[in-house]
C-alpha atoms as a PDB file:
ATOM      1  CA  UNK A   1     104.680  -7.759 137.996  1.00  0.00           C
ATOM      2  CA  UNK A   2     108.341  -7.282 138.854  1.00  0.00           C
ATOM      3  CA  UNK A   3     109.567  -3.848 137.009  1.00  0.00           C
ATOM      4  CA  UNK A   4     113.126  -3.669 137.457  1.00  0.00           C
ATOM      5  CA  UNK A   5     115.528  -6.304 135.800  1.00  0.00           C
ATOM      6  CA  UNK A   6     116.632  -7.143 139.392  1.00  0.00           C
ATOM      7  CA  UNK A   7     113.643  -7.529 140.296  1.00  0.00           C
ATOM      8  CA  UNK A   8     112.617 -10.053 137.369  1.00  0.00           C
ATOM      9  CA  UNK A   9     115.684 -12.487 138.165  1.00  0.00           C
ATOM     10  CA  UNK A  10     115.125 -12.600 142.144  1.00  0.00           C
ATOM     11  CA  UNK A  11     111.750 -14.138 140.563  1.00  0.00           C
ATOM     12  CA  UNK A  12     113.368 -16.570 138.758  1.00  0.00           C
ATOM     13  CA  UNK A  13     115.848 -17.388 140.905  1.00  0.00           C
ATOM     14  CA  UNK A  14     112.936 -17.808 143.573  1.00  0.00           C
ATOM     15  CA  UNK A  15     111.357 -20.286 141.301  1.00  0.00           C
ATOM     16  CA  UNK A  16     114.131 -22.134 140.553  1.00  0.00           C
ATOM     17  CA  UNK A  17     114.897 -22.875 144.389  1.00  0.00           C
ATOM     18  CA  UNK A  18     111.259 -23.139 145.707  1.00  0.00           C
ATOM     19  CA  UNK A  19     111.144 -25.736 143.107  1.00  0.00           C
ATOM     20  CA  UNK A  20     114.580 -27.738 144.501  1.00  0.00           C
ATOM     21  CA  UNK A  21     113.292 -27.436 147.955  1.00  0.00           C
ATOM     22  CA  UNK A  22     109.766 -28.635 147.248  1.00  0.00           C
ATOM     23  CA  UNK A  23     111.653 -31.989 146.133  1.00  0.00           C
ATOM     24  CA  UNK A  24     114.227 -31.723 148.891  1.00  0.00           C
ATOM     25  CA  UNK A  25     111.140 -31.979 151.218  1.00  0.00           C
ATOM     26  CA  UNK A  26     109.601 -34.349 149.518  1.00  0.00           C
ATOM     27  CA  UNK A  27     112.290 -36.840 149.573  1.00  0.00           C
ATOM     28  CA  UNK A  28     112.890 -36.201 152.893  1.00  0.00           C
ATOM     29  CA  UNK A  29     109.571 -37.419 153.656  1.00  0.00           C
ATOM     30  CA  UNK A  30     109.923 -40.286 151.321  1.00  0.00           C
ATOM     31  CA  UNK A  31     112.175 -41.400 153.592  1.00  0.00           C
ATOM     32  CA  UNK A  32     110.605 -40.933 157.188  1.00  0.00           C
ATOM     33  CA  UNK A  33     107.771 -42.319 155.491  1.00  0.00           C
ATOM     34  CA  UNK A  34     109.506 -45.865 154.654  1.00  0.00           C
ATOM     35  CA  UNK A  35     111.413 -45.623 158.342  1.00  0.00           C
ATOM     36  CA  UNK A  36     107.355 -45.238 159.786  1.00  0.00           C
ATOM     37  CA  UNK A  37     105.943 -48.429 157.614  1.00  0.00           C
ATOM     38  CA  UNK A  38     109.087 -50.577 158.498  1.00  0.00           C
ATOM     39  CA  UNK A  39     107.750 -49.868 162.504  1.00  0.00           C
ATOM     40  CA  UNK A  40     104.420 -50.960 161.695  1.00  0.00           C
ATOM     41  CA  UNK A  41     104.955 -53.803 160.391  1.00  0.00           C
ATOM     42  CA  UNK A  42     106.808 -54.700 163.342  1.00  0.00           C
ATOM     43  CA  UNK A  43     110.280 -55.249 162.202  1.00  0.00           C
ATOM     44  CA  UNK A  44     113.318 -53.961 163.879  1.00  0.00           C
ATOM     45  CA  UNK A  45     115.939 -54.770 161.501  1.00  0.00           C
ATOM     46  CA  UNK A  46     114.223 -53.294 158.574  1.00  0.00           C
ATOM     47  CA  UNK A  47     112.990 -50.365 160.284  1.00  0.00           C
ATOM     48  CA  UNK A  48     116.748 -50.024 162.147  1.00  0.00           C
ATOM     49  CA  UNK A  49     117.909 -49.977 158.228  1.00  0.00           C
ATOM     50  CA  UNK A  50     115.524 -47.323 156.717  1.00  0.00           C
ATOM     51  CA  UNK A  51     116.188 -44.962 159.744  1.00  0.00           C
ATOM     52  CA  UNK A  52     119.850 -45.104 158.681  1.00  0.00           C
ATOM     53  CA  UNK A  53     119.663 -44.746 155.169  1.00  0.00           C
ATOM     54  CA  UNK A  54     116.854 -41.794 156.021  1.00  0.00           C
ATOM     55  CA  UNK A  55     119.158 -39.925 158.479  1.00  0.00           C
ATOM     56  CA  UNK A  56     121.602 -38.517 155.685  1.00  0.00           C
ATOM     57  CA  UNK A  57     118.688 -37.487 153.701  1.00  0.00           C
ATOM     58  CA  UNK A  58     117.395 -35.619 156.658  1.00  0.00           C
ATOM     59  CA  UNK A  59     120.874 -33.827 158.056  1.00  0.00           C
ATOM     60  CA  UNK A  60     121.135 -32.917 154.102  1.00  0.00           C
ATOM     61  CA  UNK A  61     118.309 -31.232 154.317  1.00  0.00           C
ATOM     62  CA  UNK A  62     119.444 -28.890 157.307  1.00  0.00           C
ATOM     63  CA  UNK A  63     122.510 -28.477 155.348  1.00  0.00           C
ATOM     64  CA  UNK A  64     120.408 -26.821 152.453  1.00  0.00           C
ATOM     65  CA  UNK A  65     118.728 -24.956 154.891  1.00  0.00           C
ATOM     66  CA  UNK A  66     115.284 -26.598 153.619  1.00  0.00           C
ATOM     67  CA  UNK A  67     114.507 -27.861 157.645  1.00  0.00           C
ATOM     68  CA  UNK A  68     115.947 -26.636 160.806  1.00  0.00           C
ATOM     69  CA  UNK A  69     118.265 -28.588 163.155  1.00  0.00           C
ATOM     70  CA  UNK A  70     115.888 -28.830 166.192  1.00  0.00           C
ATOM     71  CA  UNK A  71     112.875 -30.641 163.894  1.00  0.00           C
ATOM     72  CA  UNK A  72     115.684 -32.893 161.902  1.00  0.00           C
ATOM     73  CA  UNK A  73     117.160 -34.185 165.490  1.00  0.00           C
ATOM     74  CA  UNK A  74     113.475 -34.260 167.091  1.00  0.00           C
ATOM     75  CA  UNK A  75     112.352 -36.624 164.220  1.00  0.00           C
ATOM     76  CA  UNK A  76     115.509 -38.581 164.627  1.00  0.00           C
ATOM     77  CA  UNK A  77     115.017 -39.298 168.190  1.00  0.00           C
ATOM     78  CA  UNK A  78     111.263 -39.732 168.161  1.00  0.00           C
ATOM     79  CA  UNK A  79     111.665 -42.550 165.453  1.00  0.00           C
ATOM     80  CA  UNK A  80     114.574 -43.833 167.239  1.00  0.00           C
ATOM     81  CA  UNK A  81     113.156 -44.321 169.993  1.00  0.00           C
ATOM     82  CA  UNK A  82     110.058 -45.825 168.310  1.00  0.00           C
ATOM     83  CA  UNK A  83     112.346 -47.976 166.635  1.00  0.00           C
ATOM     84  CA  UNK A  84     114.142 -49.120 170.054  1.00  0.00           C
ATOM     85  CA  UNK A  85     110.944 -49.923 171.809  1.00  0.00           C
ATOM     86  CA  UNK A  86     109.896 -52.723 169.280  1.00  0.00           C
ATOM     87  CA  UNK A  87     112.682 -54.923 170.614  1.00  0.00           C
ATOM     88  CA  UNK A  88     110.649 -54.401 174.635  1.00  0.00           C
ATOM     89  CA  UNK A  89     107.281 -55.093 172.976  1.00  0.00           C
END
């Protein structure tokens, strides 16, 4: 157990953000989630309109530091490019 009073509110504050970033990540995947049943079921347009709404949520999340650039823009392009190859098939 923490001994020092700095010590006891860098636990806290620990908690506090673990906790914000567990839901950060959570939505995020919310998101990428609805994006990945819109290209199963084969639509464009819907799954062209979840990928937008679902890019925000994703950049936001490098901006709070919860996910790094490279992953957010890897994602991004992998599902675009998912997305883009329903309109050849």
């Amino acid at each position: 157990m923490a001994n020092t009073a700095s010590a006891r509110k860098r636990i806290r504050q620990n908690e506090r953000r673990n906790a914000r970033n567990t839901a950060r990540m959570s939505r995020v995947r919310t998101f990428v989630k609805k994006v990945e049943m819109a290209i199963e079921s084969g639509k464009k347009d819907d799954a062209a309109v979840a990928l937008r709404a679902a890019q925000p949520e994703l950049q936001r999340a490098v901006g709070k530091g919860v996910m790094h650039a490279n992953t957010v823009a890897r994602r991004i392009s992998r599902l675009s490019a998912r997305i883009k190859s329903l309109a050849a098939a």
